[in-house]
C-alpha atoms as a PDB file:
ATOM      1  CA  UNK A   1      87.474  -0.250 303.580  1.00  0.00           C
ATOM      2  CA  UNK A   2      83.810  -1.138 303.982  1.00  0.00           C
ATOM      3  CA  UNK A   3      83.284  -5.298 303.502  1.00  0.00           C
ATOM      4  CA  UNK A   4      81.563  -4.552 300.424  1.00  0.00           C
ATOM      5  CA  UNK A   5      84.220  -2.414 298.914  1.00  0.00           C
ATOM      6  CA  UNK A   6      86.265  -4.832 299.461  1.00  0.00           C
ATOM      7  CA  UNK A   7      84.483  -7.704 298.087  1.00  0.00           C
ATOM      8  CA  UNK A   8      83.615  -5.912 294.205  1.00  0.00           C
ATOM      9  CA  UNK A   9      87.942  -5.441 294.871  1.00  0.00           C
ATOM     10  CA  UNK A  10      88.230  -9.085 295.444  1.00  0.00           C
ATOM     11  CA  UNK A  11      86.016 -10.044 292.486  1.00  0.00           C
ATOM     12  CA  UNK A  12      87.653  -7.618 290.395  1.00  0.00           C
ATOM     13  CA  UNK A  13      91.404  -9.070 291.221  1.00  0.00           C
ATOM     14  CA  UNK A  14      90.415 -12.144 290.712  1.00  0.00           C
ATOM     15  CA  UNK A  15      88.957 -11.812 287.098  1.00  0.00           C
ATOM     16  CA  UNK A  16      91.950  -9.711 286.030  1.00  0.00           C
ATOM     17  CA  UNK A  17      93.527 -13.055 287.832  1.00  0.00           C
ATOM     18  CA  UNK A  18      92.498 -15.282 285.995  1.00  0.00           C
ATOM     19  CA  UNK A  19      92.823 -13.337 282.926  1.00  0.00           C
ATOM     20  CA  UNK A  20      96.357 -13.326 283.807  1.00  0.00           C
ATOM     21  CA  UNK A  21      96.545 -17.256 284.410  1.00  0.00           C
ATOM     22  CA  UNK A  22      94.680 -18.340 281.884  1.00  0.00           C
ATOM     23  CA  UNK A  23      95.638 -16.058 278.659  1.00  0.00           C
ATOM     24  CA  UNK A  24      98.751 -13.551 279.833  1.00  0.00           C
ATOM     25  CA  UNK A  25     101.063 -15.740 280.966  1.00  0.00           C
ATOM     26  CA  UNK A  26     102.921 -18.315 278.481  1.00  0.00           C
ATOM     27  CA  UNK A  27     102.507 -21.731 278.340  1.00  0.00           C
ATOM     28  CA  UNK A  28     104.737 -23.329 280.302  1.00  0.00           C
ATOM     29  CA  UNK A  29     107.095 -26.028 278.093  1.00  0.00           C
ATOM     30  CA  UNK A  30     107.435 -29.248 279.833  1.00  0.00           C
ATOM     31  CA  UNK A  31     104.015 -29.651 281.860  1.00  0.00           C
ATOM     32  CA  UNK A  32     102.208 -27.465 279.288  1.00  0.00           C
ATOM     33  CA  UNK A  33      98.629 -26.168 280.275  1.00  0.00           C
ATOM     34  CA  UNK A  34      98.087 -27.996 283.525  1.00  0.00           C
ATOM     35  CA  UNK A  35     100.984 -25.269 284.899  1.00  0.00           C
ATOM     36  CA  UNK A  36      98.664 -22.449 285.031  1.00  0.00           C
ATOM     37  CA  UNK A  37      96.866 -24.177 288.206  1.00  0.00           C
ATOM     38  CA  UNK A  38     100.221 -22.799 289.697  1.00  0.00           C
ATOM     39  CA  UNK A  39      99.224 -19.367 289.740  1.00  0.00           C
ATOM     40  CA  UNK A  40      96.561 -20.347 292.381  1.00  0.00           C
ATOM     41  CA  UNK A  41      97.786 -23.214 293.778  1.00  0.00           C
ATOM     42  CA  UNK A  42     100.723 -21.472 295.460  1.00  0.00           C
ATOM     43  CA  UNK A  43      98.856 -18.225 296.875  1.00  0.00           C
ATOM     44  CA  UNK A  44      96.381 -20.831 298.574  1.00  0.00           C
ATOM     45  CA  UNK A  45      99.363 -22.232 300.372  1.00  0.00           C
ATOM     46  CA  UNK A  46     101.273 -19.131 301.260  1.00  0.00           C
ATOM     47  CA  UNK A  47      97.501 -17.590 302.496  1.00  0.00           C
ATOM     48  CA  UNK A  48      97.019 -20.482 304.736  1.00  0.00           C
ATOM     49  CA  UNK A  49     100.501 -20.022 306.111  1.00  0.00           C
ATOM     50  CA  UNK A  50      99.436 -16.446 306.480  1.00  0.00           C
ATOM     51  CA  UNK A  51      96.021 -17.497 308.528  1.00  0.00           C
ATOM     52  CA  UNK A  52      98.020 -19.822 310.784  1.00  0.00           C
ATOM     53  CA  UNK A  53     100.711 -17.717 311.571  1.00  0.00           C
ATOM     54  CA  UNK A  54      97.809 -15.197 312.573  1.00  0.00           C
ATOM     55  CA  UNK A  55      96.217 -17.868 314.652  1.00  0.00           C
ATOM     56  CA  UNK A  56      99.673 -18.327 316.754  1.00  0.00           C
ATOM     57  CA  UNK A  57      99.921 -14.764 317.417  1.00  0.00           C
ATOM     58  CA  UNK A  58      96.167 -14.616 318.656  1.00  0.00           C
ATOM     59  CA  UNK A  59      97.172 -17.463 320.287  1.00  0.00           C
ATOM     60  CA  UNK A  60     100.144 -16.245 321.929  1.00  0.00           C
ATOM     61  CA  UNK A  61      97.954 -12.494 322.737  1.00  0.00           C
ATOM     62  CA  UNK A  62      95.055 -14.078 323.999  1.00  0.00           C
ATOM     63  CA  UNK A  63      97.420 -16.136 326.559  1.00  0.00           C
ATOM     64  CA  UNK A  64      99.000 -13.215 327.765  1.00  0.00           C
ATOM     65  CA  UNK A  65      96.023 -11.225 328.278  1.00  0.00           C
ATOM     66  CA  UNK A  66      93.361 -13.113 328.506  1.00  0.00           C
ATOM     67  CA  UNK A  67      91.346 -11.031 325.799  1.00  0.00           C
ATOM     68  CA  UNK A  68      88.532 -12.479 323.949  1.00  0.00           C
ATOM     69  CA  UNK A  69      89.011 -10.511 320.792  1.00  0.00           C
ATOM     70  CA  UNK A  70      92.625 -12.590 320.548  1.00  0.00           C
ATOM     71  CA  UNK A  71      90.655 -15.840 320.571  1.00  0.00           C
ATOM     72  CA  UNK A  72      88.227 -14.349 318.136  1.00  0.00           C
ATOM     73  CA  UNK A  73      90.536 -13.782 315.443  1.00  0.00           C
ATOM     74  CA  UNK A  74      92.712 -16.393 316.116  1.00  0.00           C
ATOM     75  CA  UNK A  75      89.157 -19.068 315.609  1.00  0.00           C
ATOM     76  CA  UNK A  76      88.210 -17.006 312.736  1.00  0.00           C
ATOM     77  CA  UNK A  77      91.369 -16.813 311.021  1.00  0.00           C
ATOM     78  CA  UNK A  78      92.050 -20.926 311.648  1.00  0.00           C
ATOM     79  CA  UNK A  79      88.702 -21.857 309.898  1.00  0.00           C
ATOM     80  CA  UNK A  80      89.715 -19.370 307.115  1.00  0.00           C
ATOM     81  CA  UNK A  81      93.173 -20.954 306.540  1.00  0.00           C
ATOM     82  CA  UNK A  82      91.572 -24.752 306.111  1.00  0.00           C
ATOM     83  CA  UNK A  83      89.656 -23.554 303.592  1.00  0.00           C
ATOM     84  CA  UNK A  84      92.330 -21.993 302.126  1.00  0.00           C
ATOM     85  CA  UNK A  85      95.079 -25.297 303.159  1.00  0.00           C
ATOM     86  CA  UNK A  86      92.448 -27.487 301.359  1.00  0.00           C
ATOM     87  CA  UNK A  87      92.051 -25.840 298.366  1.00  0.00           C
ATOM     88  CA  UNK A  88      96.177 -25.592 298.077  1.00  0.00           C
ATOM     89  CA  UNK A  89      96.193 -29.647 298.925  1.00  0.00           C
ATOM     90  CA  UNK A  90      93.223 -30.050 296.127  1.00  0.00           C
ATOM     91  CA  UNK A  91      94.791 -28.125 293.485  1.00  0.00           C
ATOM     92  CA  UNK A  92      98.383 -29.763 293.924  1.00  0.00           C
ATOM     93  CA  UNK A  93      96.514 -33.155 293.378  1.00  0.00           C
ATOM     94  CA  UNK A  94      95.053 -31.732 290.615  1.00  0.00           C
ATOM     95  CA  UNK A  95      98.256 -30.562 289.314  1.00  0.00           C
ATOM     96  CA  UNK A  96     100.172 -34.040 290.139  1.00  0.00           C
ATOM     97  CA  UNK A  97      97.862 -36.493 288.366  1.00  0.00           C
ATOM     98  CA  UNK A  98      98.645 -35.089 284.992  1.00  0.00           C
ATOM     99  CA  UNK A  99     102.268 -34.502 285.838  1.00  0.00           C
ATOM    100  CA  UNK A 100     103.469 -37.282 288.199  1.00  0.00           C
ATOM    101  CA  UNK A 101     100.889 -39.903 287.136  1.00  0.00           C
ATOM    102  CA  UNK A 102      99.838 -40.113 291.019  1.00  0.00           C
ATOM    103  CA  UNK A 103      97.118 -38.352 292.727  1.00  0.00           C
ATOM    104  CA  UNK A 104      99.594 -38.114 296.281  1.00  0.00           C
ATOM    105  CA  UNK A 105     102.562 -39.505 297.063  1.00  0.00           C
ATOM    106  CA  UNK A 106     104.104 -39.156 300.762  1.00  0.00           C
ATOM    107  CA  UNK A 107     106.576 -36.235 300.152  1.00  0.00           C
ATOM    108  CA  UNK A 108     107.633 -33.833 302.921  1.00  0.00           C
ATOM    109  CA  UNK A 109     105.740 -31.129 301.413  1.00  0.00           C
ATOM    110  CA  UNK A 110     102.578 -32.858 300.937  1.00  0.00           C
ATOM    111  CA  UNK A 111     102.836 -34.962 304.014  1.00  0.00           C
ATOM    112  CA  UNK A 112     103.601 -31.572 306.133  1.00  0.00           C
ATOM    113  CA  UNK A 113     100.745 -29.150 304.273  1.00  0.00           C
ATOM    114  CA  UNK A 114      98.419 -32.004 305.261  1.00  0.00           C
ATOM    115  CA  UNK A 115      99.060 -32.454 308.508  1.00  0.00           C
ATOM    116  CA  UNK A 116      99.218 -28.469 308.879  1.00  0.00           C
ATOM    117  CA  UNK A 117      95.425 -28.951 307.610  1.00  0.00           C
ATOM    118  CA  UNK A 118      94.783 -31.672 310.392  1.00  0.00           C
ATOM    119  CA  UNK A 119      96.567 -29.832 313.466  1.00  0.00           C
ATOM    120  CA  UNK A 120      93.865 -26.816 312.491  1.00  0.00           C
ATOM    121  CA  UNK A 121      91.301 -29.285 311.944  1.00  0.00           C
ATOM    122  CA  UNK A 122      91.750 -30.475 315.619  1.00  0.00           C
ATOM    123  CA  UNK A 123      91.442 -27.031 316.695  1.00  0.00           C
ATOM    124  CA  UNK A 124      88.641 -26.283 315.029  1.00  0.00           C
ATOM    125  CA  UNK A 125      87.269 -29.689 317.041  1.00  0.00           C
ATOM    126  CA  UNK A 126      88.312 -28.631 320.183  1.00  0.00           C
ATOM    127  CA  UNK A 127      86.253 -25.625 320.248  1.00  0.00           C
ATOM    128  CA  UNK A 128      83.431 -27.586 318.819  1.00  0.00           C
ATOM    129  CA  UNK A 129      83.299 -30.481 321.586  1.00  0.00           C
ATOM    130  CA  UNK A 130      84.079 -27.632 324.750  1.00  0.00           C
ATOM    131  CA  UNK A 131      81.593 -25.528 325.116  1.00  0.00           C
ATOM    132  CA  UNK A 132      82.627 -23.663 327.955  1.00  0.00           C
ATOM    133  CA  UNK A 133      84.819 -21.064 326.535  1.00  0.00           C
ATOM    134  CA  UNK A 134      86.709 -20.316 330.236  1.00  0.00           C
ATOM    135  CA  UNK A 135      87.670 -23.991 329.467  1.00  0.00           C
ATOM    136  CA  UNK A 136      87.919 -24.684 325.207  1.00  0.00           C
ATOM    137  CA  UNK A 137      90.067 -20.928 324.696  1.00  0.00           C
ATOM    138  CA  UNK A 138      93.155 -21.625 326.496  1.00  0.00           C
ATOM    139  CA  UNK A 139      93.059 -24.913 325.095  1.00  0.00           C
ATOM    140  CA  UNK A 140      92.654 -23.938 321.588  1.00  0.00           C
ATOM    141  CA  UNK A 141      95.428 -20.963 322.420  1.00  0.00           C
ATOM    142  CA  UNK A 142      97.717 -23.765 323.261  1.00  0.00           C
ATOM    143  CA  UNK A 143      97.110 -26.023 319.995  1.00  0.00           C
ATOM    144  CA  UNK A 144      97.524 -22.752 317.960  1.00  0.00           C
ATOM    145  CA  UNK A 145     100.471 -21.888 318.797  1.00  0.00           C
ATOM    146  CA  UNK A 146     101.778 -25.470 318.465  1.00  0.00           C
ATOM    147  CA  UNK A 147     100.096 -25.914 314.800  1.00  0.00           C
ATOM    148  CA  UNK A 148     101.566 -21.867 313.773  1.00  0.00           C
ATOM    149  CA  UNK A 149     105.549 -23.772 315.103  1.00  0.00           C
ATOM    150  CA  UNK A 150     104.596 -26.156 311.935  1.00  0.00           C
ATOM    151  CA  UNK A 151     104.592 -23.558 309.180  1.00  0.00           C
ATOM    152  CA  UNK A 152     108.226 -22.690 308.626  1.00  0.00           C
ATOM    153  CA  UNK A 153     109.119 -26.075 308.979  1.00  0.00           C
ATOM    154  CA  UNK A 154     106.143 -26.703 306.524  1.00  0.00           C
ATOM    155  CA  UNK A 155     107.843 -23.536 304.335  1.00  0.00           C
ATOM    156  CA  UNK A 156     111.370 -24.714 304.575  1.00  0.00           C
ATOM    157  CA  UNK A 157     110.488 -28.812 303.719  1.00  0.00           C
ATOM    158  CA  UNK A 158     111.254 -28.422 299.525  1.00  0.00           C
ATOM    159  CA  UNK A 159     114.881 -26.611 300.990  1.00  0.00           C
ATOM    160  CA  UNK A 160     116.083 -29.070 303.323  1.00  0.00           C
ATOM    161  CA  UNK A 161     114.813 -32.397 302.030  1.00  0.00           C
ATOM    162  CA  UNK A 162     114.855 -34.121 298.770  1.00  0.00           C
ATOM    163  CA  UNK A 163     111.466 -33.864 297.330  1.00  0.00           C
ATOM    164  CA  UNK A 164     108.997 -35.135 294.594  1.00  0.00           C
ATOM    165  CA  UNK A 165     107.579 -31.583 295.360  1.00  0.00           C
ATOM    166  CA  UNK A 166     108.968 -28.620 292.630  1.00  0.00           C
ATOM    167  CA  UNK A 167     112.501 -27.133 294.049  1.00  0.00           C
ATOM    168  CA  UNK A 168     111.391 -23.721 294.937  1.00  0.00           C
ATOM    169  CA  UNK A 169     110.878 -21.024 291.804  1.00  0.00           C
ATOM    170  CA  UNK A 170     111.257 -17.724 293.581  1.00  0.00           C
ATOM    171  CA  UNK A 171     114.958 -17.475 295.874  1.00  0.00           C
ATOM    172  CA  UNK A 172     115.806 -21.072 295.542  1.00  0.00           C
ATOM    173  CA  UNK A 173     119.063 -20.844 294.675  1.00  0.00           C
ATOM    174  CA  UNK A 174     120.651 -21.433 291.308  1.00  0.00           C
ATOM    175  CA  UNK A 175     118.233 -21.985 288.731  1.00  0.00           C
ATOM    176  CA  UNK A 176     115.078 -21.195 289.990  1.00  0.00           C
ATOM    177  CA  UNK A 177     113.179 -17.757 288.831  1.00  0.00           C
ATOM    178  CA  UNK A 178     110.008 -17.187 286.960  1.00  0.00           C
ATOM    179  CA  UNK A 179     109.520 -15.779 283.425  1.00  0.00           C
ATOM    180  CA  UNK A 180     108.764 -12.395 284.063  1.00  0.00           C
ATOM    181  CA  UNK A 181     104.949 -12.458 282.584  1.00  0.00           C
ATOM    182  CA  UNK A 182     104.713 -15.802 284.798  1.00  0.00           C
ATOM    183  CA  UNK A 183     105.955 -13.684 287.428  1.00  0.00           C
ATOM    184  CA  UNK A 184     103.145 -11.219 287.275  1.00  0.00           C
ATOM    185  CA  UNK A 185     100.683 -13.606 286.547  1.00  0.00           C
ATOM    186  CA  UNK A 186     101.378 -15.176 289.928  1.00  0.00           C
ATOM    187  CA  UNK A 187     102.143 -11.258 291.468  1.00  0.00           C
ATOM    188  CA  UNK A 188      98.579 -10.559 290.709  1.00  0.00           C
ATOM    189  CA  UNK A 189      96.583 -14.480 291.557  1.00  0.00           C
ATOM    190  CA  UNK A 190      98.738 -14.131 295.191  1.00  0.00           C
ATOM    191  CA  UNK A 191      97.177 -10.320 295.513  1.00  0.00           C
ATOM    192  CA  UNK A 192      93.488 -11.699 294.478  1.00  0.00           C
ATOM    193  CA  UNK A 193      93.757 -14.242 296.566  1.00  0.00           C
ATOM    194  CA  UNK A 194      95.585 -12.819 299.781  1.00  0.00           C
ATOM    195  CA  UNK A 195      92.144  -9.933 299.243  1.00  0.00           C
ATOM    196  CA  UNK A 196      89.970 -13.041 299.267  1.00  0.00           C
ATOM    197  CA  UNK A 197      91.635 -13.957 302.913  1.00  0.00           C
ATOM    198  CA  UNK A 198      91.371 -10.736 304.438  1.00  0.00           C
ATOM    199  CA  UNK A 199      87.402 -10.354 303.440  1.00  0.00           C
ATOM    200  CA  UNK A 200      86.202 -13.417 304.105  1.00  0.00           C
ATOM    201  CA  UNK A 201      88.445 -13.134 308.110  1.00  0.00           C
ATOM    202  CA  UNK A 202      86.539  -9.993 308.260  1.00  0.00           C
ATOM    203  CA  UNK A 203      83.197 -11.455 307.316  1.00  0.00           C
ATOM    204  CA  UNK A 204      83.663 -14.363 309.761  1.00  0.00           C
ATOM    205  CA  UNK A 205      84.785 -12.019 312.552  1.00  0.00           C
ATOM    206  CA  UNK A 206      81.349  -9.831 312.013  1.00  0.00           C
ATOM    207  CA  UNK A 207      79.405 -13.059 312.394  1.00  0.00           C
ATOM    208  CA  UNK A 208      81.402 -14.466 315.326  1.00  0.00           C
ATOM    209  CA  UNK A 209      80.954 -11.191 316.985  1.00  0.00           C
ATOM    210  CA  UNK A 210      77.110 -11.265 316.517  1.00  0.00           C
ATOM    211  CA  UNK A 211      77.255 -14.685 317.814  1.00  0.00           C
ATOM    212  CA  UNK A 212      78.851 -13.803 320.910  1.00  0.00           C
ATOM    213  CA  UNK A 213      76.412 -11.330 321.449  1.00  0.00           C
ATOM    214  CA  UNK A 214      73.489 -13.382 320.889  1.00  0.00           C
ATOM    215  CA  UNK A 215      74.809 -15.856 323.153  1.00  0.00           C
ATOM    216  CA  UNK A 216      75.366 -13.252 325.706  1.00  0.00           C
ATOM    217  CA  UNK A 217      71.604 -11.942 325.779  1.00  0.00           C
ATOM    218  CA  UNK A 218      70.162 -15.175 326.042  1.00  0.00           C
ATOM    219  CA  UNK A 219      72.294 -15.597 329.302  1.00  0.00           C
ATOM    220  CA  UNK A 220      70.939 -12.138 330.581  1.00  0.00           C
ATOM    221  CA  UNK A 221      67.717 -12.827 329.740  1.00  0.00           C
ATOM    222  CA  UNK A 222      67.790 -16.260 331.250  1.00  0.00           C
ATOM    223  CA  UNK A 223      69.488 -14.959 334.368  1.00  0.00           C
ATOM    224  CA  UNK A 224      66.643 -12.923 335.006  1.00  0.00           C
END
């Protein structure tokens, strides 16, 4: 699918998204409207655990081979997933004022989503501050790898600890599950916003490539 295919597709989902969020899906009883940042809210988190987990295996490729496409997509992908870790952080807070009277409080969840966001932050540095990429990608392959080991920890923290964080709605046990219109509510946010990952990786791998390019011309042509 061309990139702008798939970008009128990722506009499209996410109307129909939020069409779904805002107006399908029933108001939720106890928290009321503030729920609905839900549907959005938990895609961003489960795409940034998506992005990360495709940094590790980069990671893990570009160590054993040594090809620069592996670091590509695993840099690409790890600047895609902050965004995407941020926005999951920002709407939770969003969500908590309203419902916990606190902006943050220092529950496993929270405390483990942001330092998820930090460990890819720190990649993100190292690759800023080393410019020689002989040097900055096995580095970077290395702190990858370690930051991807965080996720299921990160996805497992509201199963093995005792949280201010929601028990898990979907497989956790007895009494969780969705309403089935909240259900495809959040069915069709996650697919609008897993689309939104996978065109802007793509756009940021077509510029990264061009950079690489650029940067490799000007050492021809300064060679010479």
């Amino acid at each position: 699918m061309k990139d702008r295919t798939l970008g009128i597709v990722t506009l499209a989902a996410f109307v129909a998204a939020l069409y779904f969020a805002l107006i399908y899906a029933p108001t939720e009883t106890t928290m009321g409207e503030v729920q609905r940042i839900f549907y959005f809210h938990v895609p961003a988190g489960i795409t940034s655990y998506v992005a990360f987990l495709v940094v590790g295996v980069g990671s893990i490729a570009f160590l054993a081979t040594r090809d620069p496409k592996w670091d590509r997509l695993a840099y690409c992908s790890a600047e895609v997933g902050v965004v995407f870790a941020g926005a999951n952080i920002a709407l939770g807070m969003l969500w908590a004022k309203p419902v916990w009277g606190i902006w943050w409080t220092w529950d496993a969840r929270l405390t483990l989503q942001l330092l998820l966001a930090l460990i890819f932050v720190a990649y993100l540095m190292v690759g800023a501050y080393i410019s020689d990429a002989s040097r900055r990608a096995p580095i970077q392959a290395v702190v990858g790898v370690l930051g991807a080991v965080n996720v299921p920890i990160n996805y497992l923290a509201i199963r093995i600890w005792r949280t201010q964080h929601p028990s898990p709605v979907i497989a956790g046990g007895e009494g969780s599950g969705l309403d089935a219109d909240m259900g495809i509510a959040l069915a069709v946010a996650g697919a609008a916003v897993g689309l939104l990952y996978v065109y802007l990786l793509r756009r940021r791998l077509a510029v990264e490539r061009t950079r690489q390019e650029v940067e490799y011309l000007e050492q021809v042509v300064t060679a010479q």
